[in-house]
C-alpha atoms as a PDB file:
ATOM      1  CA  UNK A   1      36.248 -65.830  12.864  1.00  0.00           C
ATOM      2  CA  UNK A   2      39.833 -63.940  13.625  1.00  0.00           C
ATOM      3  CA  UNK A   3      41.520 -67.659  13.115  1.00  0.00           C
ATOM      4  CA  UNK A   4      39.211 -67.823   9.422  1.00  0.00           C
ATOM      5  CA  UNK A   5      40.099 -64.126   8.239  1.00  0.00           C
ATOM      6  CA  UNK A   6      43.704 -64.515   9.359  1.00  0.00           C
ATOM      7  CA  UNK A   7      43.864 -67.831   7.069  1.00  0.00           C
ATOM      8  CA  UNK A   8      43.268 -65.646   4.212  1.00  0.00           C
ATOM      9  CA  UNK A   9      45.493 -62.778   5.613  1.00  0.00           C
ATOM     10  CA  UNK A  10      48.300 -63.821   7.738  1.00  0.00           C
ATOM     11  CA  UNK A  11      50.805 -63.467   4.591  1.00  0.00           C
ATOM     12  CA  UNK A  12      50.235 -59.354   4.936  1.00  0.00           C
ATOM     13  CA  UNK A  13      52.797 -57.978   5.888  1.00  0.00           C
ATOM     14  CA  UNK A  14      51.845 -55.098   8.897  1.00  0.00           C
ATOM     15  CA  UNK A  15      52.931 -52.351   7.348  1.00  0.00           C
ATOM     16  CA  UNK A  16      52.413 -49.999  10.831  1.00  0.00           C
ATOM     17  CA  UNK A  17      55.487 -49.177  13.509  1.00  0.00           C
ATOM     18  CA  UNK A  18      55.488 -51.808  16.659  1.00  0.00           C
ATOM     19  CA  UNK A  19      54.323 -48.889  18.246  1.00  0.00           C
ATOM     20  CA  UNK A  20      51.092 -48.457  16.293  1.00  0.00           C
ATOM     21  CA  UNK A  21      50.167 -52.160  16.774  1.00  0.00           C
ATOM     22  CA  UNK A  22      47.095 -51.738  19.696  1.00  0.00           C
ATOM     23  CA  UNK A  23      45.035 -53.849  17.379  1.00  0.00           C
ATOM     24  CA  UNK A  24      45.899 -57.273  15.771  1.00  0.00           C
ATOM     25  CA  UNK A  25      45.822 -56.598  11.560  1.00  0.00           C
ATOM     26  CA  UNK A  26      43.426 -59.554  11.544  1.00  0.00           C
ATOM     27  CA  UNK A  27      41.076 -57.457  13.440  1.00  0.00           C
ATOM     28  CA  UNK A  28      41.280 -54.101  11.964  1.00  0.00           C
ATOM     29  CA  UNK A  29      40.840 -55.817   8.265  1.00  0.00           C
ATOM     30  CA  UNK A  30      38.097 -57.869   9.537  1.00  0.00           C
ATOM     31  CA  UNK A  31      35.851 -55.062  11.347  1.00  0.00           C
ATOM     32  CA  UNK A  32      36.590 -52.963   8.264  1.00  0.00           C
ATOM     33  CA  UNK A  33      34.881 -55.235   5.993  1.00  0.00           C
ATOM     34  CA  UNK A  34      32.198 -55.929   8.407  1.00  0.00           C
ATOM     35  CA  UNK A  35      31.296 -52.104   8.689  1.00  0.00           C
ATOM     36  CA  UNK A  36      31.652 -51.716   4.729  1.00  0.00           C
ATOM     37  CA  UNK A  37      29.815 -54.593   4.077  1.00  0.00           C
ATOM     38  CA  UNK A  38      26.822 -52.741   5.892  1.00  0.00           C
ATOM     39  CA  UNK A  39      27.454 -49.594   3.724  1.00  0.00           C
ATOM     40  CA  UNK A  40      28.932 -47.464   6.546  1.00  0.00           C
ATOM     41  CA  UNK A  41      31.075 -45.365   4.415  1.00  0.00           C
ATOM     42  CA  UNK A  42      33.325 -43.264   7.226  1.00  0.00           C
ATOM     43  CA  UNK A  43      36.294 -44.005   9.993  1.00  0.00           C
ATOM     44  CA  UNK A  44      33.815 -42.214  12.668  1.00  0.00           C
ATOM     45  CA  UNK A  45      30.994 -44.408  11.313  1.00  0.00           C
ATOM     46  CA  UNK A  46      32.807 -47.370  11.600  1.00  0.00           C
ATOM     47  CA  UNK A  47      33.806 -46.685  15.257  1.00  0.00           C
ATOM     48  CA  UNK A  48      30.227 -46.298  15.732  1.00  0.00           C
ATOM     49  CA  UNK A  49      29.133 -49.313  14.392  1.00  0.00           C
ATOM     50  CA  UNK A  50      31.612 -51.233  15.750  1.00  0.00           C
ATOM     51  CA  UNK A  51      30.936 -50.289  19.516  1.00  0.00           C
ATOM     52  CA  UNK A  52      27.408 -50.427  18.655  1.00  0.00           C
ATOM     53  CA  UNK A  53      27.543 -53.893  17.840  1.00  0.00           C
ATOM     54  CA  UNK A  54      30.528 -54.875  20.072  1.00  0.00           C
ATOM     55  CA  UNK A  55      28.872 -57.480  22.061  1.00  0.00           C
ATOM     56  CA  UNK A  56      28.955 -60.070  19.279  1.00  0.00           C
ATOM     57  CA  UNK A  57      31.927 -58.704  17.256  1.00  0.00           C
ATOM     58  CA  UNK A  58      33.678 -59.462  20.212  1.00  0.00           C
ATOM     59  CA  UNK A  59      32.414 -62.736  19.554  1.00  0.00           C
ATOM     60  CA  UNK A  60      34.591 -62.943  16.510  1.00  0.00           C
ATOM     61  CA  UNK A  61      37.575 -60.737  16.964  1.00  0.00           C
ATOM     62  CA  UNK A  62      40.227 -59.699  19.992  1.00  0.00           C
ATOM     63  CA  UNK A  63      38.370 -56.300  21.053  1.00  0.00           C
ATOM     64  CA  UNK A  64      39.972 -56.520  24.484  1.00  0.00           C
ATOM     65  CA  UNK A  65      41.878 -53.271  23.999  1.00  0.00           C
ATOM     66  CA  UNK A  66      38.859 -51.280  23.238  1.00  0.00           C
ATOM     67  CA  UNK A  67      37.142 -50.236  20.318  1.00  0.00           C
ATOM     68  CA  UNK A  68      39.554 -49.738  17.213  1.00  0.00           C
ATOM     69  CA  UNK A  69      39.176 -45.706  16.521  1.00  0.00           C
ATOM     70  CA  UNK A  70      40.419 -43.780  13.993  1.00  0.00           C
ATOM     71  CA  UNK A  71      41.848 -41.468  16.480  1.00  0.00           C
ATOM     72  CA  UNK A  72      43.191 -43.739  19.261  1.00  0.00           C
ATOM     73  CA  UNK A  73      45.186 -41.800  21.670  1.00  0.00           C
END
């Protein structure tokens, strides 16, 4: 799914610091719209959701670097 969503977004430009790139684009947009397309409505939420349903989003995008969070340290 990564390869599918990154057809329709690999002309984005990243707009974060090399430093601030843990997480493929591709990935963040994609979990992003999987989390508000089940009405969570908040970056903690979304964390939540996300490692709650990690096993098969894993499936579909590069999670190998842990669970994108809103305050990644």
């Amino acid at each position: 799914m990564e390869e599918y969503i990154g057809k329709y977004f690999n002309e984005v430009s990243d707009p974060r610091s090399s430093r601030n790139q843990i997480y493929s684009l591709t990935t963040l947009i994609g979990t992003s719209l999987l989390t508000m397309l089940s009405g969570v409505d908040s970056f903690s939420r979304m964390q939540d959701y996300v490692e709650c349903h990690a096993p098969k989003i894993s499936e579909y995008f590069d999670l190998s670097k842990g669970i994108p969070s809103h305050s990644h340290k």
